[in-house]
Protein backbone atom coordinates (compact mmCIF):
# COMPACT_ATOMS: atom_id res chain seq x y z
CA UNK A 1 74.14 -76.04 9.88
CA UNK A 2 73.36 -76.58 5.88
CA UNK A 3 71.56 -73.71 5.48
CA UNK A 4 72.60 -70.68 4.28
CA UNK A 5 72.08 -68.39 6.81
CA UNK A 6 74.60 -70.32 8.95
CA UNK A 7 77.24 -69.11 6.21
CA UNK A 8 76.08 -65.90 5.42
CA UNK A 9 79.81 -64.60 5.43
CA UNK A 10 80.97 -67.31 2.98
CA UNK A 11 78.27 -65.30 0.73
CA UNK A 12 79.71 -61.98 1.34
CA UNK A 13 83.16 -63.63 0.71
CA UNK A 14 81.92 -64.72 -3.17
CA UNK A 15 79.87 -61.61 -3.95
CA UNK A 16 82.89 -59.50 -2.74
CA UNK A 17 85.00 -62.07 -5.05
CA UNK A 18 82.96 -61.51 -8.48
CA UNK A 19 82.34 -58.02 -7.67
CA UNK A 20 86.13 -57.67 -8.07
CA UNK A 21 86.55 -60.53 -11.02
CA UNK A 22 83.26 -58.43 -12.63
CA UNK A 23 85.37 -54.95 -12.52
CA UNK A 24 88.59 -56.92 -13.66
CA UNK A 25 86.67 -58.29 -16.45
CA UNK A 26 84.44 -55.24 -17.70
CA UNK A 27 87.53 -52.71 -17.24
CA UNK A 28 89.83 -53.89 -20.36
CA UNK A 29 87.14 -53.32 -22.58
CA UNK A 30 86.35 -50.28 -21.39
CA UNK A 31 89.92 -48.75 -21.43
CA UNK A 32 90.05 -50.56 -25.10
CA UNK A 33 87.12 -48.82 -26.30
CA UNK A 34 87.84 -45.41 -24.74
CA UNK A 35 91.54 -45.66 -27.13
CA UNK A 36 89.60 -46.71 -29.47
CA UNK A 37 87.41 -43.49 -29.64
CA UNK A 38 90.95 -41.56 -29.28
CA UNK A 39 91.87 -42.95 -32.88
CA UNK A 40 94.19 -45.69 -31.23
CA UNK A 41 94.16 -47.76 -33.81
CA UNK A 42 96.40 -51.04 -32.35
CA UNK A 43 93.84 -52.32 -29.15
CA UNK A 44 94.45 -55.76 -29.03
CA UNK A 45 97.85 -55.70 -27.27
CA UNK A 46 96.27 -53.63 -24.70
CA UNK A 47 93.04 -55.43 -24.13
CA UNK A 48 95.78 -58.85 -23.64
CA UNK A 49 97.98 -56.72 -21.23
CA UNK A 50 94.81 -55.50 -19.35
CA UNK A 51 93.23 -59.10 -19.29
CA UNK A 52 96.30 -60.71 -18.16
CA UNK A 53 96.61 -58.09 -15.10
CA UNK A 54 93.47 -58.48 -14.79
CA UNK A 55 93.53 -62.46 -14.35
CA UNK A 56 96.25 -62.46 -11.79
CA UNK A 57 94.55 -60.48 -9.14
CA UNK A 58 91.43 -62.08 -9.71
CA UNK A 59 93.23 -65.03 -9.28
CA UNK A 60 94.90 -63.65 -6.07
CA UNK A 61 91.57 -62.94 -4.67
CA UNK A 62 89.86 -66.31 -5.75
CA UNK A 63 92.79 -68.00 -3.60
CA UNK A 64 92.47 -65.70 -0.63
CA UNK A 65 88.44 -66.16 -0.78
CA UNK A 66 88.80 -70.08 -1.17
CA UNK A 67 90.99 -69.90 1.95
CA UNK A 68 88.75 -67.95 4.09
CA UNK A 69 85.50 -69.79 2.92
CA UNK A 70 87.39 -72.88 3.84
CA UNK A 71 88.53 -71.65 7.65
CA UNK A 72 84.42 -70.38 7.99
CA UNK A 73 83.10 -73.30 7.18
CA UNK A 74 85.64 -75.28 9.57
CA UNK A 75 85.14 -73.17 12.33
CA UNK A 76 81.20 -73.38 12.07
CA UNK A 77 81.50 -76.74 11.44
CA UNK A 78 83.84 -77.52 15.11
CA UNK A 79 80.81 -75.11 16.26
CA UNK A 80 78.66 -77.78 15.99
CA UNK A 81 80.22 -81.09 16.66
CA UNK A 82 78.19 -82.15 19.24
CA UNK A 83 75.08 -81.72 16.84
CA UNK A 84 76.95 -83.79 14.07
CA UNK A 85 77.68 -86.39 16.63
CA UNK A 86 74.06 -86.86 17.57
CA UNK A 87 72.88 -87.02 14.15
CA UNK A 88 75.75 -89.83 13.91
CA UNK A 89 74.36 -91.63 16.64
CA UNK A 90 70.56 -91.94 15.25
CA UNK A 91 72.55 -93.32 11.82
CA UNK A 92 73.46 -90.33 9.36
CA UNK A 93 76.65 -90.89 8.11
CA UNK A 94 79.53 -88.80 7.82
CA UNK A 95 79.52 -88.93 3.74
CA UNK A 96 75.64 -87.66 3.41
CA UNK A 97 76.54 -85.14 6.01
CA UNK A 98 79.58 -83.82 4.36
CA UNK A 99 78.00 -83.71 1.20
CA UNK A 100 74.85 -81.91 2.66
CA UNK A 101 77.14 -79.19 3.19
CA UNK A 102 78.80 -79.31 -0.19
CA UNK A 103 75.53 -78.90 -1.84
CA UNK A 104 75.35 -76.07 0.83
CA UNK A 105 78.60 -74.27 -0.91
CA UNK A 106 77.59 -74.88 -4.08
CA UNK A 107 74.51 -72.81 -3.50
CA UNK A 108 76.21 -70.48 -1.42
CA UNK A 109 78.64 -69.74 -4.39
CA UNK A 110 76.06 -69.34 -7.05
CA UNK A 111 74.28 -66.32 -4.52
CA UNK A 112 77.17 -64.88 -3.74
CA UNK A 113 78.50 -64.92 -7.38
CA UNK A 114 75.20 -63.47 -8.97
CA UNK A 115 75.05 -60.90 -6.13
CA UNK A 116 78.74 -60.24 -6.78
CA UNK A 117 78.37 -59.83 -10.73
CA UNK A 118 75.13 -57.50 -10.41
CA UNK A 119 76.99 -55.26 -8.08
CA UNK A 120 80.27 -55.06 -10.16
CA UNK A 121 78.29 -54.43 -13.33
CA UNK A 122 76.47 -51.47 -11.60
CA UNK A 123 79.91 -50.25 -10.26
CA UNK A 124 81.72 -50.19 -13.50
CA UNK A 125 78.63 -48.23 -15.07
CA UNK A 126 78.69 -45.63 -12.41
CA UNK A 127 82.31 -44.65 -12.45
CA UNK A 128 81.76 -44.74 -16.14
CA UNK A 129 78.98 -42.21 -15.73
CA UNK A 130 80.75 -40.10 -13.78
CA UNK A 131 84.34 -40.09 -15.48
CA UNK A 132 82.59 -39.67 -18.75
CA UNK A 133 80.80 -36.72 -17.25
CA UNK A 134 84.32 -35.17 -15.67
CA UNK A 135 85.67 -35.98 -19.16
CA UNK A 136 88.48 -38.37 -18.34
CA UNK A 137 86.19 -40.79 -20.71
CA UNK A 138 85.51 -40.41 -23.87
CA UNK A 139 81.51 -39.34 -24.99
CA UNK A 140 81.22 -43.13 -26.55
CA UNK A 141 79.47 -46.37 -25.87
CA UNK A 142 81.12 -48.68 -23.73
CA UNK A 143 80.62 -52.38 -23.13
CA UNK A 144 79.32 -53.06 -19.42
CA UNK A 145 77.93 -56.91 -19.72
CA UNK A 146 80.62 -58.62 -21.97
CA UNK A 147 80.08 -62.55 -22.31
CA UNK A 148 83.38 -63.05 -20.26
CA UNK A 149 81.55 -61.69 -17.19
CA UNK A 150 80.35 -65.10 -16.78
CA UNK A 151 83.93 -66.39 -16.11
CA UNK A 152 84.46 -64.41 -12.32
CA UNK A 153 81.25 -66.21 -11.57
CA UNK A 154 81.82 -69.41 -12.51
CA UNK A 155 84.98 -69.14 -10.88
CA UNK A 156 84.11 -67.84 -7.65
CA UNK A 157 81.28 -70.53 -7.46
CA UNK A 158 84.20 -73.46 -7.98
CA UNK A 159 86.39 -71.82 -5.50
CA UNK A 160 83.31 -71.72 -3.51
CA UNK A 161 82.48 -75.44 -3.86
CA UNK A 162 85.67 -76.44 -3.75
CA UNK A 163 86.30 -74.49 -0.32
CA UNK A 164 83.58 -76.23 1.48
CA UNK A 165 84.64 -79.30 0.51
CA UNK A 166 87.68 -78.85 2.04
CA UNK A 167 86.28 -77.23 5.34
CA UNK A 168 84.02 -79.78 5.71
CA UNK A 169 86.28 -82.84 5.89
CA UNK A 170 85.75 -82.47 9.75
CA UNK A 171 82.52 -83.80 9.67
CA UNK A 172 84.14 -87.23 8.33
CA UNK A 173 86.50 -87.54 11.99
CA UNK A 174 83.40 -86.72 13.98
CA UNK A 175 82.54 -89.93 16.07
CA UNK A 176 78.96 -90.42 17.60
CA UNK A 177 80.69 -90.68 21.26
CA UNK A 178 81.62 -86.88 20.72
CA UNK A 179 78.08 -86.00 21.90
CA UNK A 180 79.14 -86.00 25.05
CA UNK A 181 81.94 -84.20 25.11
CA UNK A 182 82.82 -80.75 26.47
CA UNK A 183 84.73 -79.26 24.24
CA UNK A 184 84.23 -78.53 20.41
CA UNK A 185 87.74 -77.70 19.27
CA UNK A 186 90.44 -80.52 18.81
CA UNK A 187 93.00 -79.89 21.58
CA UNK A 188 96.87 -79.09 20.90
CA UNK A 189 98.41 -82.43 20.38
CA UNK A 190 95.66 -83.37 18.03
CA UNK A 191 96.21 -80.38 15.77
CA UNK A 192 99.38 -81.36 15.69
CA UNK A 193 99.01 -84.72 15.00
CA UNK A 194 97.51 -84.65 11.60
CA UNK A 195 100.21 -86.55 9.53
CA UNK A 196 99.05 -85.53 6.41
CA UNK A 197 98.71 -81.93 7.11
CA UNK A 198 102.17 -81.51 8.33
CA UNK A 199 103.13 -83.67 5.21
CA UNK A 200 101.51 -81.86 2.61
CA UNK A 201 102.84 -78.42 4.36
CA UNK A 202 106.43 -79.60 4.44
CA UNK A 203 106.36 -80.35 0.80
CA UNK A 204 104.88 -77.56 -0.65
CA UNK A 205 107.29 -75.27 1.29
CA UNK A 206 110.14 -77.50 0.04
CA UNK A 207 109.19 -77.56 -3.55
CA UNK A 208 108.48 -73.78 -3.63
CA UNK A 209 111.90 -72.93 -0.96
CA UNK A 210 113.42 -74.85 -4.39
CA UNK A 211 111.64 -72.69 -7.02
CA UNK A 212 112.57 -69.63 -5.33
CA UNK A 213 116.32 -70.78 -4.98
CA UNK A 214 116.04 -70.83 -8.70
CA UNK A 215 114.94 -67.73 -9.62
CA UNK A 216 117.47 -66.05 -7.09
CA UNK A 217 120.39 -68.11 -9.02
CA UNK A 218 119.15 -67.12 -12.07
CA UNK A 219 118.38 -63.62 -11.17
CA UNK A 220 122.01 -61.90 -12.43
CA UNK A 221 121.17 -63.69 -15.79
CA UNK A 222 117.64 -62.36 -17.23
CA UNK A 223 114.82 -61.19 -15.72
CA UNK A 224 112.82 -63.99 -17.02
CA UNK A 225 113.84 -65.23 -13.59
CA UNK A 226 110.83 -63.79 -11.75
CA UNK A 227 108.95 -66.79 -13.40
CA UNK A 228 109.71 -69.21 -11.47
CA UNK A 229 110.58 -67.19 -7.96
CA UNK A 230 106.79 -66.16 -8.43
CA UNK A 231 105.33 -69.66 -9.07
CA UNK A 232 107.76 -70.47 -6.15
CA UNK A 233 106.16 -67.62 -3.97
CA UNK A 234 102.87 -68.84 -4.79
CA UNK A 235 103.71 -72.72 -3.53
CA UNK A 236 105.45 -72.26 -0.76
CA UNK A 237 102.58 -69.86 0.91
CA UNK A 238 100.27 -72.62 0.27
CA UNK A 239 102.51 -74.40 2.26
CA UNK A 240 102.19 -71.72 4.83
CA UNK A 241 98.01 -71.67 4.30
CA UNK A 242 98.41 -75.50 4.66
CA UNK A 243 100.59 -75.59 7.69
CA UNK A 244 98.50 -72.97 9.63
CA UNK A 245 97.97 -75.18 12.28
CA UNK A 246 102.35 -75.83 12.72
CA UNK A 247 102.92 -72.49 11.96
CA UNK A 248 100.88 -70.28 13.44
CA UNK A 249 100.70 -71.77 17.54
CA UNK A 250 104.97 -70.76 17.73
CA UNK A 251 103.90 -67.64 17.11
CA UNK A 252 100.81 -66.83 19.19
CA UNK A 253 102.95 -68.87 21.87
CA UNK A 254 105.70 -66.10 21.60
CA UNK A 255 103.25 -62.84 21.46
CA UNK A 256 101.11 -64.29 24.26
CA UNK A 257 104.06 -64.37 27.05
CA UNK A 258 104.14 -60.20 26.55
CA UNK A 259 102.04 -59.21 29.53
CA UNK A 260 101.37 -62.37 31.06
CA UNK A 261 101.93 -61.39 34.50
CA UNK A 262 98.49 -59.72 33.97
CA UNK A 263 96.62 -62.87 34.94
CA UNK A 264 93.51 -61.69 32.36
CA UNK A 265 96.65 -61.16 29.49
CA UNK A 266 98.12 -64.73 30.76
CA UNK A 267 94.02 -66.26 30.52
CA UNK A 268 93.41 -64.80 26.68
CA UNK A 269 97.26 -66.17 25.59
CA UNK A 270 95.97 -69.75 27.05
CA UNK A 271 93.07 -69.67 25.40
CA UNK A 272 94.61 -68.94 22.21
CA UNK A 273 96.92 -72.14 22.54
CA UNK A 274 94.15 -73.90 23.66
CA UNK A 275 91.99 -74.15 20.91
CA UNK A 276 94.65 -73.61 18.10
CA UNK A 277 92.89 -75.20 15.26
CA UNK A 278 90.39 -71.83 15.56
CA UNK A 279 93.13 -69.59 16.54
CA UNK A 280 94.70 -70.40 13.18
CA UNK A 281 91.65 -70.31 10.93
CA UNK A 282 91.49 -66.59 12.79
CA UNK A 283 95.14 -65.53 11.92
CA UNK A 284 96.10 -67.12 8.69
CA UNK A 285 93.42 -64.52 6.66
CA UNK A 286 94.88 -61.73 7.84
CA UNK A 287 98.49 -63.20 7.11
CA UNK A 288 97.84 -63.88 3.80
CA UNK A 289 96.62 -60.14 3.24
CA UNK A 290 99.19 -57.90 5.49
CA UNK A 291 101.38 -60.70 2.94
CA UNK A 292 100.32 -59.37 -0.47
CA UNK A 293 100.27 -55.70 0.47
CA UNK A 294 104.07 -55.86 1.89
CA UNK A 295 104.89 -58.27 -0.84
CA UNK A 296 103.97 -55.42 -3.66
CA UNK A 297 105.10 -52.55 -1.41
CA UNK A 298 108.73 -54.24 -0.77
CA UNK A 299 108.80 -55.09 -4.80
CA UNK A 300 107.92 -51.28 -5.88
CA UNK A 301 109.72 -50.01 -3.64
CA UNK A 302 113.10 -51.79 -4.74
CA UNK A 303 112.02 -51.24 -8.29
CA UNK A 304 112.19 -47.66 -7.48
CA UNK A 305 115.28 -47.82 -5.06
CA UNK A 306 117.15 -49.30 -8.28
CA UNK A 307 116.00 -47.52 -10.99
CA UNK A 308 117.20 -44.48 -9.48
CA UNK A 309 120.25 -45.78 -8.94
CA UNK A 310 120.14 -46.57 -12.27
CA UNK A 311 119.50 -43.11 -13.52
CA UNK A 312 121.97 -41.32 -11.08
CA UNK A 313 124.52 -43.81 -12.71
CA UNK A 314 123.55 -42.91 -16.25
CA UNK A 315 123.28 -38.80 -15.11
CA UNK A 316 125.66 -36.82 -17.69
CA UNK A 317 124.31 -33.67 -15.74
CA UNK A 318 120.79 -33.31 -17.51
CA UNK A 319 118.93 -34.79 -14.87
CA UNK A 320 116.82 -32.03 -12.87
CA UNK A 321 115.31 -32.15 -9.59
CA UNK A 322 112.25 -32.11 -11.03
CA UNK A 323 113.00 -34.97 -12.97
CA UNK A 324 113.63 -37.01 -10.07
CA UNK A 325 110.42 -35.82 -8.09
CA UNK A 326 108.07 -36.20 -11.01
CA UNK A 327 109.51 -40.14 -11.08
CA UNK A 328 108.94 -40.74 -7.15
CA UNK A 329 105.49 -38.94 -7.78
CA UNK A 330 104.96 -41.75 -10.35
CA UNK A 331 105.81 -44.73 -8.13
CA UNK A 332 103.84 -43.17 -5.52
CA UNK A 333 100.66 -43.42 -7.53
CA UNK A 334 101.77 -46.61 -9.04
CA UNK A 335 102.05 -47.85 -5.70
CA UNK A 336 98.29 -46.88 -4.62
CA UNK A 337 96.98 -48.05 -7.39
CA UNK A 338 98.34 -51.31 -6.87
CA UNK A 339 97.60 -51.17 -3.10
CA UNK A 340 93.83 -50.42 -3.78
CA UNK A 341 93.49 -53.64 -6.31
CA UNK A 342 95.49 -55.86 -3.99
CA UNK A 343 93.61 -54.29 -0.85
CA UNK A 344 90.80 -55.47 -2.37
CA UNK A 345 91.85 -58.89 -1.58
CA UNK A 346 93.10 -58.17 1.85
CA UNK A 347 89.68 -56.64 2.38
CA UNK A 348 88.34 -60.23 1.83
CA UNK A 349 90.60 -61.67 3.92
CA UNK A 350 89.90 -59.17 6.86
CA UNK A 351 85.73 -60.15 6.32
CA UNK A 352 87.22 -63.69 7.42
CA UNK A 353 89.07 -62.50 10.26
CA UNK A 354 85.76 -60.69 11.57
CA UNK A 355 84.11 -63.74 11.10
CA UNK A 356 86.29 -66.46 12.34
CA UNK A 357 86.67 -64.14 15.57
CA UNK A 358 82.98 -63.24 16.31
CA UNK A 359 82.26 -67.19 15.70
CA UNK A 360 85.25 -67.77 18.23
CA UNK A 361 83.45 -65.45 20.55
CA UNK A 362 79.67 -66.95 20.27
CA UNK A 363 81.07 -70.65 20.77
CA UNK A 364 82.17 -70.19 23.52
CA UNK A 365 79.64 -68.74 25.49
CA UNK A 366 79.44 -71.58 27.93
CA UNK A 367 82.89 -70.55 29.15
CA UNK A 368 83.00 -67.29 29.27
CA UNK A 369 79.83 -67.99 31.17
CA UNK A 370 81.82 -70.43 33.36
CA UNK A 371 84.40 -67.72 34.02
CA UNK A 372 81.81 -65.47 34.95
CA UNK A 373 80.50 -67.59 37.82
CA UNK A 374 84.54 -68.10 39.06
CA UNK A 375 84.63 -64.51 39.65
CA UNK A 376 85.43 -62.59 36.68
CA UNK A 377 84.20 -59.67 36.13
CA UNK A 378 82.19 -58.52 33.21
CA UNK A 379 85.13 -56.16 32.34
CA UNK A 380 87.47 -58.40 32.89
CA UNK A 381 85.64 -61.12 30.37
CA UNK A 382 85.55 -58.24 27.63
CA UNK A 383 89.58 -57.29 28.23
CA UNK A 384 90.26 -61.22 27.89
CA UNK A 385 88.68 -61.45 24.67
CA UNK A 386 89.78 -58.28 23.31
CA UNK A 387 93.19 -58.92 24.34
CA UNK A 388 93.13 -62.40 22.62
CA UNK A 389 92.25 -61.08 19.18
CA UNK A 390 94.93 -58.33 19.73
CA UNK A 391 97.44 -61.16 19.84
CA UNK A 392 96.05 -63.13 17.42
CA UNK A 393 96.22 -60.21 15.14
CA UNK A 394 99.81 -59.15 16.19
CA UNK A 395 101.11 -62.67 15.53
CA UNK A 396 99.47 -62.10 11.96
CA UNK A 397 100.69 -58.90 11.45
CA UNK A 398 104.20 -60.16 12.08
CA UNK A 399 104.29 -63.41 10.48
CA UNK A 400 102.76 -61.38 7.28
CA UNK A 401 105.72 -58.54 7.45
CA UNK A 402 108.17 -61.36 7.94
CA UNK A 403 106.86 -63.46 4.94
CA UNK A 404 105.86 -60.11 2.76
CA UNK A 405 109.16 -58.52 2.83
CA UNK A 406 110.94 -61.66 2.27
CA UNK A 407 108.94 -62.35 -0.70
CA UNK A 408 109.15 -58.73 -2.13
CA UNK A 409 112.72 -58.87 -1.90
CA UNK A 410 112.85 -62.43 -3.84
CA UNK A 411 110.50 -60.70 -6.08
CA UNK A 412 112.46 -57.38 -6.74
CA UNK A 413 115.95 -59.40 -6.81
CA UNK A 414 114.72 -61.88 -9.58
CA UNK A 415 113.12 -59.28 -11.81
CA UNK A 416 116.19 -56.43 -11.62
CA UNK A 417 119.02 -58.36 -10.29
CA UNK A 418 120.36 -58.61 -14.48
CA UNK A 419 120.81 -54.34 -13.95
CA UNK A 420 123.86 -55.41 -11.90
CA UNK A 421 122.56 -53.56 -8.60
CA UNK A 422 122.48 -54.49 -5.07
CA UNK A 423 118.72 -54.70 -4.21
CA UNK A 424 117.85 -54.87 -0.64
CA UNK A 425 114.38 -54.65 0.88
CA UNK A 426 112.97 -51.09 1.17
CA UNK A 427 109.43 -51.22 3.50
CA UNK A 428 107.63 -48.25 2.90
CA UNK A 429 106.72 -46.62 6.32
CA UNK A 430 103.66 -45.71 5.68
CA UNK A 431 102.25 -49.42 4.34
CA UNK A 432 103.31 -50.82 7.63
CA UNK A 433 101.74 -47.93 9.66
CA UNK A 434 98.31 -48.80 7.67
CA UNK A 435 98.60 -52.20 7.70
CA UNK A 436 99.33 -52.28 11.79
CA UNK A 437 96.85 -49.68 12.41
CA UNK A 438 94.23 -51.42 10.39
CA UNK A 439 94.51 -54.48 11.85
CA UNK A 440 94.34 -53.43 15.72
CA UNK A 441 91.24 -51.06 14.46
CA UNK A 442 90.06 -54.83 13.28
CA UNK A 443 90.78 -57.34 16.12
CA UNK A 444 88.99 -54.70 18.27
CA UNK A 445 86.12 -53.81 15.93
CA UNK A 446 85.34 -57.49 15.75
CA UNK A 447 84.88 -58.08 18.80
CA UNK A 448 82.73 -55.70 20.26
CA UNK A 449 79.08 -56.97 18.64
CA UNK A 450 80.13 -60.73 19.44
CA UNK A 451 81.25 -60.27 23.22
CA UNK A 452 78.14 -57.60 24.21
CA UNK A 453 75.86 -60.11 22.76
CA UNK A 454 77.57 -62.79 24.72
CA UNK A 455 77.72 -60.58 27.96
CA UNK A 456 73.88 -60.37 27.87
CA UNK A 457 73.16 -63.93 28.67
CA UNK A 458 73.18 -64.82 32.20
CA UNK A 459 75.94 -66.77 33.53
CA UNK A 460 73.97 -69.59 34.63
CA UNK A 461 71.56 -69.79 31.55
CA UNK A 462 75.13 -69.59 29.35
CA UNK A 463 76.41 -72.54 31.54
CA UNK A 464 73.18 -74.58 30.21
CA UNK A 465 73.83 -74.59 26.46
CA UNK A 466 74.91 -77.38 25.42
């Protein structure tokens, strides 16, 4: 369990962490130095513009990677309780265990960042390679190992650290008598009893609700309001990450009832409520990614929605239809280009949704092989399972729409609401077709390896593991 192999997705996680925070990191020098061959003589506001951008999606990615290392390590972690309770009962304590395991991330962030920082570096030389050979570049030398490329890694190995940390606090409730129990997920009632959990939720939701009532207030005043609606954004979706566990079981509880007539849908939305601390870990990834690509989409696409508004207000007759194309043409590429660095984050969160599900899938293999010998067919076991991580992923998909366009909206209000126009959300079409698309192409992808390698074992050998 404190070996690395056991968390070999925590170290895909970091490395695909600082291979971002690397590009982040090497690209303002590039674009700095490539002015800079151009006879741009002013670079430092531009290097600080490019950093800053730079630091905030890094930033966005550190949290989403700390998040998913943290639901990994839980779920292997409630993978192995019985194992933890045995090595209880012969007199480890909970303390040297739990900080076997830290010692474990700490390691497991250092890989991953290294891995992460070699593979970045050899990305950023490559496209420089080729877009200095298609001449987009400038024929000049170019910076590829600054000494700030040690910041991503150092970064991603504290987030990394501090992730396990937090995932591992399990360990500490784990009581030697728990060797000889059944089950190796906390039931319903005692997710929901954690005190402090629900405490900790509650306020961070209130103090950031509060934040973004400011910046809404403010919003008609100067756009300077966007400060605090942001930090608010940023709070109260902690208190969302935090809360998983309240949040999340309403939810699956609601998309589980479609279909439940079909006794193998009715079986998969049970099991979902049944085990709902690793239901959550599963769901709360991929809500915190379909989150920041509708957040961004809702905000640029309300940027746009008033700015034209704007224009057509301002039109004394010179404005051509070409005009008005070429802008939408902008704010479409705009728009990509910020969906590709924020999907880069969503991509990380998606390697934890994989991971939490096939983990899901392998732990259980005692049941499925109990299910087996009730009468279930093989077929029937695979549509269960499948049809679990399809709701898991719906209720994702729709708690992250929910929470993404409300956000954008807060987001586009507080930053143009001074202009004087009505902003209302605008949801691209297409971003939700991607986003829903992608993430049924996911709950089914990541299920396939974990249930045929399940289906191979025997029912009755499956019933033996203990």
């Amino acid at each position: 369990m404190t070996g690395i192999r056991a968390f070999a997705p925590t170290v895909l996680v970091a490395a695909l962490g600082s291979t971002f925070g690397s590009a982040l990191v090497i690209a303002p020098g590039i674009v700095a130095e490539a002015l800079g061959a151009t006879g741009y003589a002013d670079l430092q506001p531009v290097r600080a513009i490019l950093s800053v951008i730079g630091w905030l999606f890094l930033g966005i990615a550190l949290y989403v990677g700390a998040i998913v290392t943290a639901n990994t390590c839980a779920t292997v972690i409630a993978g192995q309780t019985r194992i933890i309770a045995l090595q209880r009962l012969v007199g480890a304590t909970g303390a040297t265990l739990r900080g076997r395991i830290t010692r474990t991330g700490l390691v497991v962030g250092v890989v991953g960042g290294l891995i992460g920082a070699v593979v970045g570096t050899g990305l950023s030389a490559l496209f420089v390679v080729v877009l200095r050979g298609n001449g987009f570049l400038p024929d000049t030398a170019y910076t590829l190992v600054p000494w700030q490329l040690v910041l991503p890694v150092v970064a991603v190995v504290l987030a990394t650290w501090g992730a396990f940390a937090a995932g591992s606090r399990r360990v500490l409730t784990v009581t030697p008598l728990e060797a000889l129990s059944s089950t190796v997920e906390p039931s319903h009632d005692d997710v929901r009893s954690g005190t402090a959990r629900k405490v900790w939720a509650i306020v961070l939701m209130a103090v950031g609700g509060a934040l973004l009532l400011v910046g809404l207030l403010l919003s008609t005043a100067s756009p300077m309001a966007v400060l605090p609606a942001a930090l608010g954004g940023f709070v109260s979706f902690a208190g969302v990450a935090v809360g998983a566990t309240i949040v999340m079981p309403p939810v699956l509880q609601l998309i589980g009832r479609i279909g439940s007539r079909d006794p193998v849908v009715l079986l998969a939305g049970r099991n979902a409520m049944r085990a709902p601390g690793r239901s959550s870990r599963a769901t709360i990834g991929l809500v915190i990614g379909v989150t920041l690509l509708v957040t961004f989409a809702v905000a640029l696409g309300i940027m746009q929605h008033v700015l034209e508004a704007q224009l057509h207000a301002m039109d004394d007759g010179t404005m051509t239809a070409e005009m008005i194309q070429g802008q939408r043409d902008f704010f479409v590429q705009l728009n990509a280009v910020v969906s590709v660095i924020v999907g880069f984050s969503a991509v990380i969160a998606a390697v934890g949704v994989v991971n939490a599900l096939a983990l899901g899938v392998l732990q259980r293999r005692r049941e499925l092989g109990l299910l087996r010998v009730l009468g279930l067919t093989g077929a029937q076991v695979r549509r269960m399972i499948v049809t679990e991580a399809v709701q898991m992923v719906v209720a994702a998909v729709v708690t992250g729409l929910v929470l993404g366009t409300f956000y954008g909206w807060v987001g586009g209000q507080t930053l143009l609401g001074s202009l004087g126009f009505a902003t209302t959300p605008v949801l691209p079409p297409l971003t939700v077709a991607i986003v829903v698309v992608g993430a049924l192409v996911l709950a089914v992808a990541s299920t396939i390896a974990p249930v045929r390698r399940a289906m191979r074992v025997p029912p009755t050998e499956a019933l033996a593991v203990d």
